[in-house]
Each structure stands twice: as C-alpha cells, then as structure tokens.
N, C-alpha and C. Protein backbone atom coordinates (compact mmCIF):
# COMPACT_ATOMS: atom_id res chain seq x y z
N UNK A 1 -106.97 42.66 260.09
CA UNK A 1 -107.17 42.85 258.68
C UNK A 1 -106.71 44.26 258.32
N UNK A 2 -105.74 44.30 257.41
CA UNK A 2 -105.41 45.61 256.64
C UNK A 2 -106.76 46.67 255.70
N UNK A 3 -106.09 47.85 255.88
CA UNK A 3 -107.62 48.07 254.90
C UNK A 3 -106.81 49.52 254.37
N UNK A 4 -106.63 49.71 252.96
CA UNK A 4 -106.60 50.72 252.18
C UNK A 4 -107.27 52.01 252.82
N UNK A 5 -108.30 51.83 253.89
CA UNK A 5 -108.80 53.00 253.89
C UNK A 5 -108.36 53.08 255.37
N UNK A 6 -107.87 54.13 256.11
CA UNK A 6 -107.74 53.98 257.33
C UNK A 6 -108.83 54.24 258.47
N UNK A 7 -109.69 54.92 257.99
CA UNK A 7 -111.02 55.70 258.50
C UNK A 7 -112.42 54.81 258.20
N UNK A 8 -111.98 53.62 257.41
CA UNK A 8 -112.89 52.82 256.92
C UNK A 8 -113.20 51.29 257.81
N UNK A 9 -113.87 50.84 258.73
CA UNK A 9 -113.84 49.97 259.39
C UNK A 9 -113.87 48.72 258.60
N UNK A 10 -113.79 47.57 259.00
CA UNK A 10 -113.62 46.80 258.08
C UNK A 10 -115.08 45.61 257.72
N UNK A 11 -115.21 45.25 256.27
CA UNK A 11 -116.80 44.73 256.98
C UNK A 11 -116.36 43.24 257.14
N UNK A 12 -118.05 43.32 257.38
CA UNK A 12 -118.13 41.99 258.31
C UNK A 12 -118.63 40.96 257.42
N UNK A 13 -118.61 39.90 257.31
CA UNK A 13 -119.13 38.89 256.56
C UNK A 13 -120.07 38.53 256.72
N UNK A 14 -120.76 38.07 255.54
CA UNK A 14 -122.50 38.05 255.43
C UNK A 14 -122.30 37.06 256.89
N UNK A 15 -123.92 37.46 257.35
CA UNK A 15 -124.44 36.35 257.89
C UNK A 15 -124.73 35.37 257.21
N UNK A 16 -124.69 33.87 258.02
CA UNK A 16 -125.45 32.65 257.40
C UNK A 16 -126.66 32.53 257.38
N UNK A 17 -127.36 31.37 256.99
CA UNK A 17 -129.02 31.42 256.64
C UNK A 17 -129.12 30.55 258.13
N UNK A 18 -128.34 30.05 258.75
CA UNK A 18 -128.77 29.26 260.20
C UNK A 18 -128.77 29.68 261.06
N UNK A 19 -128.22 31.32 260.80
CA UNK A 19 -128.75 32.27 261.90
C UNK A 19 -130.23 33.34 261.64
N UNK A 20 -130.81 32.72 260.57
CA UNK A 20 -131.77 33.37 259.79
C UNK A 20 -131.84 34.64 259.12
N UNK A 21 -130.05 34.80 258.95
CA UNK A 21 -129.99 36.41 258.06
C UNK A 21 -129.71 35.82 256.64
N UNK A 22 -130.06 36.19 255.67
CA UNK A 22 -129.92 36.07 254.15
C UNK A 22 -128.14 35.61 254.12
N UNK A 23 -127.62 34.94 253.63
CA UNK A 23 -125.90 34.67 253.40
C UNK A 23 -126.03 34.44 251.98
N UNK A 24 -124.74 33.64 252.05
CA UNK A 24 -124.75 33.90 250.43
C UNK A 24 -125.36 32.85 249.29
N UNK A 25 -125.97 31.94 249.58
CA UNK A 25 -127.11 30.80 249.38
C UNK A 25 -127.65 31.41 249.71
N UNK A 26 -128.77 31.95 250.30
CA UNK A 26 -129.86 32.49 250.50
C UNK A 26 -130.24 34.16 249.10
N UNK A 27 -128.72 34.79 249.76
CA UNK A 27 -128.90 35.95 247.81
C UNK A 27 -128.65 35.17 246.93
N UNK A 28 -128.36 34.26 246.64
CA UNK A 28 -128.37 33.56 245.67
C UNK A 28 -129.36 32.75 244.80
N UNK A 29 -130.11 32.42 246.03
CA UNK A 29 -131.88 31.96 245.67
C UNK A 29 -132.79 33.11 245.18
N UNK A 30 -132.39 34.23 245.88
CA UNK A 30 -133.54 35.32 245.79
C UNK A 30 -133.34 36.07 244.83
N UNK A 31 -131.35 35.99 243.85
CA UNK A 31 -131.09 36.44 242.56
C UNK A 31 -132.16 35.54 241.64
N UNK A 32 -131.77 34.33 241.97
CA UNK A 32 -132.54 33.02 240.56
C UNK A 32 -134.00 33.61 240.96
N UNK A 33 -134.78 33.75 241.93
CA UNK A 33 -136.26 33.66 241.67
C UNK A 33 -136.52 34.72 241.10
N UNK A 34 -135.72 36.13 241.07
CA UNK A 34 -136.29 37.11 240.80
C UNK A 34 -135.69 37.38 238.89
N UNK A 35 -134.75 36.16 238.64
CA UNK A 35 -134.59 36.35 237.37
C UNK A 35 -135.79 35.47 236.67
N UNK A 36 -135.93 34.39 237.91
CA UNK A 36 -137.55 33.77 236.78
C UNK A 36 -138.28 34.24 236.93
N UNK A 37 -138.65 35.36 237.75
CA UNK A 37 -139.94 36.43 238.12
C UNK A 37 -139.74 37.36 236.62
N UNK A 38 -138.52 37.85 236.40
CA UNK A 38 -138.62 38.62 234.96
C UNK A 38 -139.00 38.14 233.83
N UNK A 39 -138.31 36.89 233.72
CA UNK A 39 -138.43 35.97 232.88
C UNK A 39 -140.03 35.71 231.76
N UNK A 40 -140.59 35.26 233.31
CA UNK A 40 -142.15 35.18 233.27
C UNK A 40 -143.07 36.34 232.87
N UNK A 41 -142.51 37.11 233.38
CA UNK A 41 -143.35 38.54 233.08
C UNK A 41 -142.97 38.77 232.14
N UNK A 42 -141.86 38.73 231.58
CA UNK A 42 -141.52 39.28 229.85
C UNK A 42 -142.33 38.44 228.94
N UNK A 43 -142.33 37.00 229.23
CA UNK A 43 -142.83 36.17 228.30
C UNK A 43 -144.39 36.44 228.55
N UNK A 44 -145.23 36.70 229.48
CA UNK A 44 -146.60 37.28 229.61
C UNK A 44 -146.69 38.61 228.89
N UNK A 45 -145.71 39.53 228.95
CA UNK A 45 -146.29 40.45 228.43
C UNK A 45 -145.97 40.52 226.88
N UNK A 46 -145.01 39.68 226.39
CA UNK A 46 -144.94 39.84 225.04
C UNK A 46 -146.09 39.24 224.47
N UNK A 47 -146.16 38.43 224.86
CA UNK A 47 -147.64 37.13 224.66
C UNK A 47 -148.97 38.23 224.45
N UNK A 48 -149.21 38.70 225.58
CA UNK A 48 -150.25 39.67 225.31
C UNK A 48 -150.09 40.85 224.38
N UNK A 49 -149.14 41.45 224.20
CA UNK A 49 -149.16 42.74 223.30
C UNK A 49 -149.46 41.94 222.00
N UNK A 50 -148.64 40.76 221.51
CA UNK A 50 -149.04 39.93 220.21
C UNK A 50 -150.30 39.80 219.59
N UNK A 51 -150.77 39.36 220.87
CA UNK A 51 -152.12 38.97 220.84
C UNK A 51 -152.95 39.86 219.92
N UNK A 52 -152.67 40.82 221.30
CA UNK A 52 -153.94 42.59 221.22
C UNK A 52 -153.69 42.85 220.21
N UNK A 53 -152.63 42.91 219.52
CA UNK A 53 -152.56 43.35 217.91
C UNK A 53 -152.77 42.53 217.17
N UNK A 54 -152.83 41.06 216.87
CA UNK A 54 -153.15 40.32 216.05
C UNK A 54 -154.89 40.55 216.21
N UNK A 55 -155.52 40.25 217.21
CA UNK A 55 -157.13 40.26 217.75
C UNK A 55 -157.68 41.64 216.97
N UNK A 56 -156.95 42.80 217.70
CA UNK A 56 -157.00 44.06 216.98
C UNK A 56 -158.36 44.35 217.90
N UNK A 57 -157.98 43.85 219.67
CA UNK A 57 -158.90 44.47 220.54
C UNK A 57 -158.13 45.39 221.53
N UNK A 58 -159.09 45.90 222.46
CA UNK A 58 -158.77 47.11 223.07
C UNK A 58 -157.98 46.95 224.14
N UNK A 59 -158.24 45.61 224.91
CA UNK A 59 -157.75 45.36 225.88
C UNK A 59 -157.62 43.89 225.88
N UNK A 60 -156.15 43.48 226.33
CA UNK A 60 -155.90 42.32 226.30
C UNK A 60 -155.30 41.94 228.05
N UNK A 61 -155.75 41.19 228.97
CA UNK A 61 -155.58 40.53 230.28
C UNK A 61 -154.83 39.86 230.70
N UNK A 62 -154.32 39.46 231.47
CA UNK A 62 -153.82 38.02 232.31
C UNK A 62 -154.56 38.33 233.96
N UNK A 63 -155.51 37.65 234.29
CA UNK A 63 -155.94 37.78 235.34
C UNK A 63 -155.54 36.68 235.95
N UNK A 64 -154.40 36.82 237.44
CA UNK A 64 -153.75 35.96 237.62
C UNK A 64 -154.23 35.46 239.18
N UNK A 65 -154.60 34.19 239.65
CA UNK A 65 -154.95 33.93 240.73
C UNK A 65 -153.54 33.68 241.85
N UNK A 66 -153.61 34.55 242.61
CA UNK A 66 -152.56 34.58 243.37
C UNK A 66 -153.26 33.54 244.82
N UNK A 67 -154.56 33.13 245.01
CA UNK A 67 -155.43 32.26 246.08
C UNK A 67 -156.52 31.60 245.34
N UNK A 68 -156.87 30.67 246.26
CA UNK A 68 -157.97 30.25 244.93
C UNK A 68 -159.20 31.02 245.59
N UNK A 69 -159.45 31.34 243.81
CA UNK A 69 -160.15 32.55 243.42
C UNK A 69 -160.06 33.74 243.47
N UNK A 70 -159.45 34.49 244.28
CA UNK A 70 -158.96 35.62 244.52
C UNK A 70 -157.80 35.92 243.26
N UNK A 71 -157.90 37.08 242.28
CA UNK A 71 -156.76 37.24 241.74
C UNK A 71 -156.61 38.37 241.44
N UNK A 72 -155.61 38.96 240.49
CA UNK A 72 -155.67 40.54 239.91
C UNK A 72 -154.80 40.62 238.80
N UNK A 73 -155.66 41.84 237.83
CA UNK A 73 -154.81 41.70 236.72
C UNK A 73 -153.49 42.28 236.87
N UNK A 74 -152.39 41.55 236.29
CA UNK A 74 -151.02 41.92 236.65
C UNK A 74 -150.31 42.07 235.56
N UNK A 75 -151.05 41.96 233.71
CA UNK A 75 -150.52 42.29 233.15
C UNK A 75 -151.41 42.79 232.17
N UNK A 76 -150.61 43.83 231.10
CA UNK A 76 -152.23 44.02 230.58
C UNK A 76 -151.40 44.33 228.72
N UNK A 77 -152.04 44.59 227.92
CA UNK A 77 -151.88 45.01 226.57
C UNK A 77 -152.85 45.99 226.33
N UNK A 78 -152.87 47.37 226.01
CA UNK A 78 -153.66 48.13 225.83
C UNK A 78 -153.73 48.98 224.13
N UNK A 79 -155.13 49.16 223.80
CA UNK A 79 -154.89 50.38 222.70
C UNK A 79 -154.99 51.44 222.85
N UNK A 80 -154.60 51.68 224.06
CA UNK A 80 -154.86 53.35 224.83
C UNK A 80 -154.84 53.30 226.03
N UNK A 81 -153.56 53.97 226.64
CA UNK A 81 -153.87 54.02 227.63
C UNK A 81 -154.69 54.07 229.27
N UNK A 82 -155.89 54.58 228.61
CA UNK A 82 -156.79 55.47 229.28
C UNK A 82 -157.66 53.95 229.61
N UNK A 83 -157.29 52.83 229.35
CA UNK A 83 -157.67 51.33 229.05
C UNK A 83 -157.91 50.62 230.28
N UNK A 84 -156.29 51.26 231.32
CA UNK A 84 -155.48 50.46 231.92
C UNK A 84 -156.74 50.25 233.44
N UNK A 85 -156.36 48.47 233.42
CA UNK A 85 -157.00 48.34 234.60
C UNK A 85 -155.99 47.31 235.29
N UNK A 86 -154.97 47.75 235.14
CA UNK A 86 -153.50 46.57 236.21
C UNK A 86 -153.96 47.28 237.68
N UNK A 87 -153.90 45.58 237.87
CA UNK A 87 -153.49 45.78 239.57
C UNK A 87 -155.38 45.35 239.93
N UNK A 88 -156.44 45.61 239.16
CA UNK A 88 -157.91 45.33 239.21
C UNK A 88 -157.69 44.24 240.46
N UNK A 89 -158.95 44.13 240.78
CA UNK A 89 -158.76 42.94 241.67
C UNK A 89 -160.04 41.97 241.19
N UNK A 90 -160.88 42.50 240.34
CA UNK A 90 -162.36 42.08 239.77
C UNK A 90 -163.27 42.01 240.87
N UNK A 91 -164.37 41.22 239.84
CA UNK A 91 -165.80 40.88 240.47
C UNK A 91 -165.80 39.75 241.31
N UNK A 92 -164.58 39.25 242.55
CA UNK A 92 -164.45 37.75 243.35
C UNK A 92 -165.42 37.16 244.04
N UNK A 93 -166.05 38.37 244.01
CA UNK A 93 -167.58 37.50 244.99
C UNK A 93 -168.51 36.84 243.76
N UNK A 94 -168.08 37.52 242.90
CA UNK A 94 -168.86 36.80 241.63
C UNK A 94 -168.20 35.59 241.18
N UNK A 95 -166.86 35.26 241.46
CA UNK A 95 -166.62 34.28 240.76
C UNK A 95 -166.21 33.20 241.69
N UNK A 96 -167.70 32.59 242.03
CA UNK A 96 -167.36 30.80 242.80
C UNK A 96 -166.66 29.85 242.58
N UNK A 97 -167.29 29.07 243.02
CA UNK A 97 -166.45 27.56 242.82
C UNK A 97 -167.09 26.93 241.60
N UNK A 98 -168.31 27.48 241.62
CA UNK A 98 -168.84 26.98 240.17
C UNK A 98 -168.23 27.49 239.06
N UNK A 99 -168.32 28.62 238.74
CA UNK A 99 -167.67 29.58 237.62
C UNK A 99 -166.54 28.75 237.89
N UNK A 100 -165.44 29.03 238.73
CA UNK A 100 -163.52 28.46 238.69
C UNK A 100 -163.76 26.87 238.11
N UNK A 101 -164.66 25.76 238.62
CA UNK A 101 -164.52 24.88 238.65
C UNK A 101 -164.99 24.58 236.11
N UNK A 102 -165.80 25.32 236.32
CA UNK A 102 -165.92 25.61 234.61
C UNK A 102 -164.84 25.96 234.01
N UNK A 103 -164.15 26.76 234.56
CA UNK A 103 -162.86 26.90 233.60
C UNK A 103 -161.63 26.08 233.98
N UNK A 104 -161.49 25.50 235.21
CA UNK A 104 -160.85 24.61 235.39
C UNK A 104 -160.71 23.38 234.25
N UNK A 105 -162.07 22.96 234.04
CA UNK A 105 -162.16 22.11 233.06
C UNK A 105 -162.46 22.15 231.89
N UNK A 106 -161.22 23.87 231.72
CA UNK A 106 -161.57 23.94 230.38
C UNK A 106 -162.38 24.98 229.32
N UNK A 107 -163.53 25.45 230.37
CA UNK A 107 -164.27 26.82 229.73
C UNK A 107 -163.59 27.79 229.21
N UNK A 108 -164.49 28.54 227.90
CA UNK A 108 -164.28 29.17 227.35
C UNK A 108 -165.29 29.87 227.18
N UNK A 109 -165.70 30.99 227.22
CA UNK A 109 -166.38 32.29 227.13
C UNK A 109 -166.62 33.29 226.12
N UNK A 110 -166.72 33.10 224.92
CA UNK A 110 -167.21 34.22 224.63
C UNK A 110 -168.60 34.86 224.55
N UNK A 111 -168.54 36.14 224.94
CA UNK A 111 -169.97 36.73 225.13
C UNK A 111 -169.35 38.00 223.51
N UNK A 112 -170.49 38.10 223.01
CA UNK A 112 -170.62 39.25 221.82
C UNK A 112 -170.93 40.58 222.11
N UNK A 113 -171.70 40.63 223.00
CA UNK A 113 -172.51 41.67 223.45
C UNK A 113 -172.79 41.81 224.98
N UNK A 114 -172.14 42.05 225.40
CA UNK A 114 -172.16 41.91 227.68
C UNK A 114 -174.10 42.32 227.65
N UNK A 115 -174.39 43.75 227.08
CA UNK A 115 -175.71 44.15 227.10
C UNK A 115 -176.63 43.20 226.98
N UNK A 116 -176.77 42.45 226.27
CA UNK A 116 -177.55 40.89 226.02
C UNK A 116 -177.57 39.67 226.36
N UNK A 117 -176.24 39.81 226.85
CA UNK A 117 -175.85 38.68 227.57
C UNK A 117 -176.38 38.29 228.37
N UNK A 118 -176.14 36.58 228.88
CA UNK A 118 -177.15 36.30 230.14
C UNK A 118 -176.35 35.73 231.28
N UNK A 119 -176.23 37.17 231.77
CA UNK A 119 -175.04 37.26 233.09
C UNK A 119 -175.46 37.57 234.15
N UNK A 120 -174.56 36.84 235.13
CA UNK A 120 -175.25 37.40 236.58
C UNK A 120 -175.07 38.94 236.68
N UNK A 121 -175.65 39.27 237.32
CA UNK A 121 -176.09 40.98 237.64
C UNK A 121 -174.91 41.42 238.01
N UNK A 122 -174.06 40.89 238.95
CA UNK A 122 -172.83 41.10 239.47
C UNK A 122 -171.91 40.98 238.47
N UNK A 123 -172.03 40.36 237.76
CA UNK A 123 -171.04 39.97 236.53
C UNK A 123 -171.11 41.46 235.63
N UNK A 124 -171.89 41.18 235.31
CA UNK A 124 -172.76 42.44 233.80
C UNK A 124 -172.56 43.77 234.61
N UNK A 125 -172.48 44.24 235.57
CA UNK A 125 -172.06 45.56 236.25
C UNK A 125 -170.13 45.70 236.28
N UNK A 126 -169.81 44.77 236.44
CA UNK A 126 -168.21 44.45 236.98
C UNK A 126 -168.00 44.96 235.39
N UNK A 127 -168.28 44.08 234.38
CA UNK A 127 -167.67 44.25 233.10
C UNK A 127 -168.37 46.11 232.87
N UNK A 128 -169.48 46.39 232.74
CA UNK A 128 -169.90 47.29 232.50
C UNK A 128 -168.62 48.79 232.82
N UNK A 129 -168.41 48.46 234.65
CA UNK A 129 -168.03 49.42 234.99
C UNK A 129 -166.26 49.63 234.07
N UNK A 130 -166.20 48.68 233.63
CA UNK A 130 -164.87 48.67 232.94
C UNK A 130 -164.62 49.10 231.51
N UNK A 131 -166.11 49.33 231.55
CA UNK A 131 -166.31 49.73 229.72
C UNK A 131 -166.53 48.75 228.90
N UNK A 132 -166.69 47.40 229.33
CA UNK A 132 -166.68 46.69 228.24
C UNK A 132 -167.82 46.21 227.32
N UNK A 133 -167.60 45.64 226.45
CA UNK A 133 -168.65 45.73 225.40
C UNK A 133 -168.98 44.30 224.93
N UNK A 134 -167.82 43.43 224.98
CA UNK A 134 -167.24 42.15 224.78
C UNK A 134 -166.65 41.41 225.03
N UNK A 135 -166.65 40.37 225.61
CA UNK A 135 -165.48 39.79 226.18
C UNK A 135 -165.19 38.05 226.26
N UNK A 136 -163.92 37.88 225.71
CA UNK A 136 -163.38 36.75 226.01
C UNK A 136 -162.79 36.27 226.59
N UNK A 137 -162.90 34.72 227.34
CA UNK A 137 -162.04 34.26 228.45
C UNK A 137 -161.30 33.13 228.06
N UNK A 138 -160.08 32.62 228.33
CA UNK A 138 -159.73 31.39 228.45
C UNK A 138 -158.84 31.30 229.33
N UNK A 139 -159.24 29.69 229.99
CA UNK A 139 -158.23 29.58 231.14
C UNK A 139 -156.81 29.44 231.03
N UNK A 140 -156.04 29.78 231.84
CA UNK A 140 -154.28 28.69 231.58
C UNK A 140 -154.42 28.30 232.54
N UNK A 141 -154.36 26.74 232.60
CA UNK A 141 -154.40 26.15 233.54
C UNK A 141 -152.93 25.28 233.98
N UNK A 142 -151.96 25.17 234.89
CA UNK A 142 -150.90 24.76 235.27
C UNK A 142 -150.90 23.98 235.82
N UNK A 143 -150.23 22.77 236.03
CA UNK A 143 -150.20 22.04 237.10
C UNK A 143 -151.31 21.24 237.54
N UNK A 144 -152.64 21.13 236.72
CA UNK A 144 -153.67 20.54 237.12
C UNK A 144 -154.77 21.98 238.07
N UNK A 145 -154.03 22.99 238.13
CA UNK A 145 -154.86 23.99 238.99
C UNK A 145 -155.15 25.48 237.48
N UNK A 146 -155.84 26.22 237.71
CA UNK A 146 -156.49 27.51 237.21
C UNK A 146 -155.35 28.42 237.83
N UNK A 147 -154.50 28.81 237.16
CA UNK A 147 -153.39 29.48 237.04
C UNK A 147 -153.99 31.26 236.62
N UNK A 148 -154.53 30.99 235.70
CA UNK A 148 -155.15 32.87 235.49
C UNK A 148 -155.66 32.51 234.39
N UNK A 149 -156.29 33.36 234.40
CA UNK A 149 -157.35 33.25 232.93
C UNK A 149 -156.69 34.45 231.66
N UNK A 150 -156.77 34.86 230.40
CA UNK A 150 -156.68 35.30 229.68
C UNK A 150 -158.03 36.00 229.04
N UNK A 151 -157.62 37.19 228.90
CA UNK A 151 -159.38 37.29 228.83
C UNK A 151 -159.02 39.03 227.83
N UNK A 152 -159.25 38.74 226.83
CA UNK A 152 -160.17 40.14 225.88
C UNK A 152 -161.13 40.45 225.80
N UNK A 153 -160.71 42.14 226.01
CA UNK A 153 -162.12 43.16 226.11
C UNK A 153 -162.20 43.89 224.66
N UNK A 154 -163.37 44.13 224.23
CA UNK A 154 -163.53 45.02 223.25
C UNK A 154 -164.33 46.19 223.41
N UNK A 155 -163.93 46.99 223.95
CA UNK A 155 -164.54 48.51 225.01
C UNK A 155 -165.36 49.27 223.65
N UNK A 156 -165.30 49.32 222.44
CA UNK A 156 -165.87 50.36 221.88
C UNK A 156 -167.55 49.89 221.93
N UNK A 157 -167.95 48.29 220.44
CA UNK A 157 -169.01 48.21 220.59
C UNK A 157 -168.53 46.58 220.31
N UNK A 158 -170.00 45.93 220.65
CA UNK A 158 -170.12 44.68 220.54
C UNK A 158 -169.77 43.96 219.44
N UNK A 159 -168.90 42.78 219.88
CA UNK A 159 -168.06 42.39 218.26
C UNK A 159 -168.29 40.35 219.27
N UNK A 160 -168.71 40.04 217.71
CA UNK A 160 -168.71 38.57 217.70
C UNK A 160 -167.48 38.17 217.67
N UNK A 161 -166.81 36.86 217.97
CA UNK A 161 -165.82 35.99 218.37
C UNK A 161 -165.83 35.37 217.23
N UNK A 162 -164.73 35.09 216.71
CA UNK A 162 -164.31 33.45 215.82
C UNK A 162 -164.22 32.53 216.27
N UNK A 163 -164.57 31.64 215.52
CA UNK A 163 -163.33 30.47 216.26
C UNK A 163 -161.91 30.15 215.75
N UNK A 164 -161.53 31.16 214.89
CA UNK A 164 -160.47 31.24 214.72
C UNK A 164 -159.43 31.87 215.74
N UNK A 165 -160.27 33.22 216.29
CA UNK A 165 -159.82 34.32 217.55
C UNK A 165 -159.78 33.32 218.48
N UNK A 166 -160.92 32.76 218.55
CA UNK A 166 -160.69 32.15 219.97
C UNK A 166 -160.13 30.72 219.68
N UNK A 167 -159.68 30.14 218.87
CA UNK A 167 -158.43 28.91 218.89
C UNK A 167 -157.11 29.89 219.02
N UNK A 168 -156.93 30.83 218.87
CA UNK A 168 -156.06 32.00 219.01
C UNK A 168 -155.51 31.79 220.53
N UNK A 169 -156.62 32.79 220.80
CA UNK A 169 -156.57 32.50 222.40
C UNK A 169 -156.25 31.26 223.38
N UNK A 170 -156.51 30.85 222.74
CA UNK A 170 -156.89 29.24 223.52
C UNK A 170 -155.37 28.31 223.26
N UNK A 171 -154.78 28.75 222.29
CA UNK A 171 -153.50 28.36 221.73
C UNK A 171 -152.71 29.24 222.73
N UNK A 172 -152.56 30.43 223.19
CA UNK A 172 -152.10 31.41 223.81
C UNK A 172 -151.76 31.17 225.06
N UNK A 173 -152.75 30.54 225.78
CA UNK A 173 -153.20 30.43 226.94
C UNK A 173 -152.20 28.92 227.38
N UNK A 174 -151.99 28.12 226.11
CA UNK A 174 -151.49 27.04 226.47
C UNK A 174 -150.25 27.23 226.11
N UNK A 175 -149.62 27.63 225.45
CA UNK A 175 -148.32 28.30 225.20
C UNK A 175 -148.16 28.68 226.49
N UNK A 176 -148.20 29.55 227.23
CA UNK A 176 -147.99 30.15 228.74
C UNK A 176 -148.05 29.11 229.59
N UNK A 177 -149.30 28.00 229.65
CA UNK A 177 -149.26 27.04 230.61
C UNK A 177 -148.04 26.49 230.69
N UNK A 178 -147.35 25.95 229.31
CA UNK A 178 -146.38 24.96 229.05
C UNK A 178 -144.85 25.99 228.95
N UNK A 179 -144.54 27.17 229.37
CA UNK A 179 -143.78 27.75 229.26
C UNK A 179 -143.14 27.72 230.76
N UNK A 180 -141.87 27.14 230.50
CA UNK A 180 -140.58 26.77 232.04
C UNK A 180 -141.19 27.77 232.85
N UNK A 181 -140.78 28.99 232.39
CA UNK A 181 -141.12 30.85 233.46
C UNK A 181 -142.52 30.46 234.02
N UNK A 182 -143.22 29.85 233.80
CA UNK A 182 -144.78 29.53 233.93
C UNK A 182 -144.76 28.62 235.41
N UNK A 183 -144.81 27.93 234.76
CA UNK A 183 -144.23 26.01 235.19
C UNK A 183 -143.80 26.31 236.44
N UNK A 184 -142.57 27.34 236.59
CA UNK A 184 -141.51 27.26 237.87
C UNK A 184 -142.29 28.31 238.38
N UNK A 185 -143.08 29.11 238.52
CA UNK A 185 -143.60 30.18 239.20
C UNK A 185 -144.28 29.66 240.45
C-alpha cells in the first residue's frame, strides 16, 4: 500500500465483531444507541423544564429505575440551582414492592404538607432532608413495567395539588411513556 506520508505506517482495518473487537456494525450500533440515548434525554428534559414552569414549582424530577426498585434522579428542572439533587439515589429501602407495586398500577401521590403527612418515618426524613415541603408523584410506566416516576417538589412551604396540576402531570408522564426515545430505551 502507497501512503502520502512516508514516515506514516499504514493503518490497519477495523477489527470484526467475530473477533470481539467493535468493526464497523458494531460503531454503528453504538452511533444509533447513543443518538437515541440523546434523543431521550432531550425529550425528558424539555418535558420537565415545561412542566416546572407551567406548575411554577421548585423542583421538577424524573426518578428513573435503572433495577427494579433501585433508581436515581437523572434528570431534573430547577428554580435555583442550589435545588439540584441529579444523580440522588433516594430513600430504596423505603420503597418496596408494596409502594412500586401501587404505582405500577397507577398511583398517584399527592401529599400538601410532608410535615402532616402520614408517612413512613423513612419516607418523611428522605423528603425532609431534601427540603421538601410538598410533593407529587406520578408513575411512567412502559412496557407494562414502572419505568420512573415523575415527581414535584415544592421546597419553600406547603402548597395543595389540583387536579388540574396533577392531570398535568399525569398527562406528562404518559406523553414520555408513549414517546419512540422512551419505548426504545
């Protein structure tokens, strides 16, 4: 093989995937997943900033189950920085098979006041330590499984829910379920 450069060795051609090095089907898979990896995340995070400003709360979530039950927030909408809890991993010992299996089918959460609320101890400390004051949940559920929940905080003081906010939410949550970037994740 000729080569313009004389000092320049010449390269070598990808490996194949049947020798188990990445070839060119193999970058080619890992281009597409990582364009529906953006994909998804753009459409989550626009979803949430919408939200947080339509709601006109402090903190807006996607708490995403990466195992069942185990998850972390991976995207967030904030009215201040100083807000940010990405990457959280939450309260998991608090949240069983009972709790998952409630929103599996559907639960929805709003509490007005965490302080009054009638929460497990573990629960009411987890939110506490986060500042919160209020909070709403709804599931997205995919595929027949609990995909991540959606969930607004209202950190200053205790604020009642609509059911307008929360058909909001709940509209939100299913928008994302039924969204391709979703779907293919």
């Amino acid at each position: 093989m000729l080569s313009d450069e004389p000092n320049r060795p010449p390269q070598p051609p990808l490996p194949d995937e049947q020798n188990g090095v990445l070839g060119k089907r193999g970058l080619h898979t890992v281009v597409q997943r990582l364009g529906r990896t953006l994909e998804r995340d753009r459409l989550v995070q626009e979803t949430l900033t919408e939200l947080r400003q339509q709601l006109k709360v402090d903190r807006l979530v996607l708490y995403y189950f990466y195992q069942q039950w185990r998850g972390q927030v991976t995207c967030e909408a904030l009215a201040e920085p100083s807000l940010s809890i990405l990457g959280s991993t939450g309260a998991d010992d608090c949240f069983n098979d009972n709790y998952a299996t409630r929103y599996l089918e559907g639960r929805v959460r709003a509490i007005a006041n965490i302080a009054e609320s009638e929460l497990h101890p573990c629960h009411r400390e987890f939110l506490e330590s986060l500042h919160v004051k209020a909070n709403l949940v709804v599931p997205v559920r995919v595929h027949q499984r609990l995909w991540g929940l959606l969930i607004a905080h209202h950190c200053r003081c205790p604020r009642n829910w609509s059911e307008a906010e929360i058909a909001q939410l709940q509209a939100a949550a299913q928008q994302l379920a039924t969204a391709s970037a979703i779907q293919n994740s």
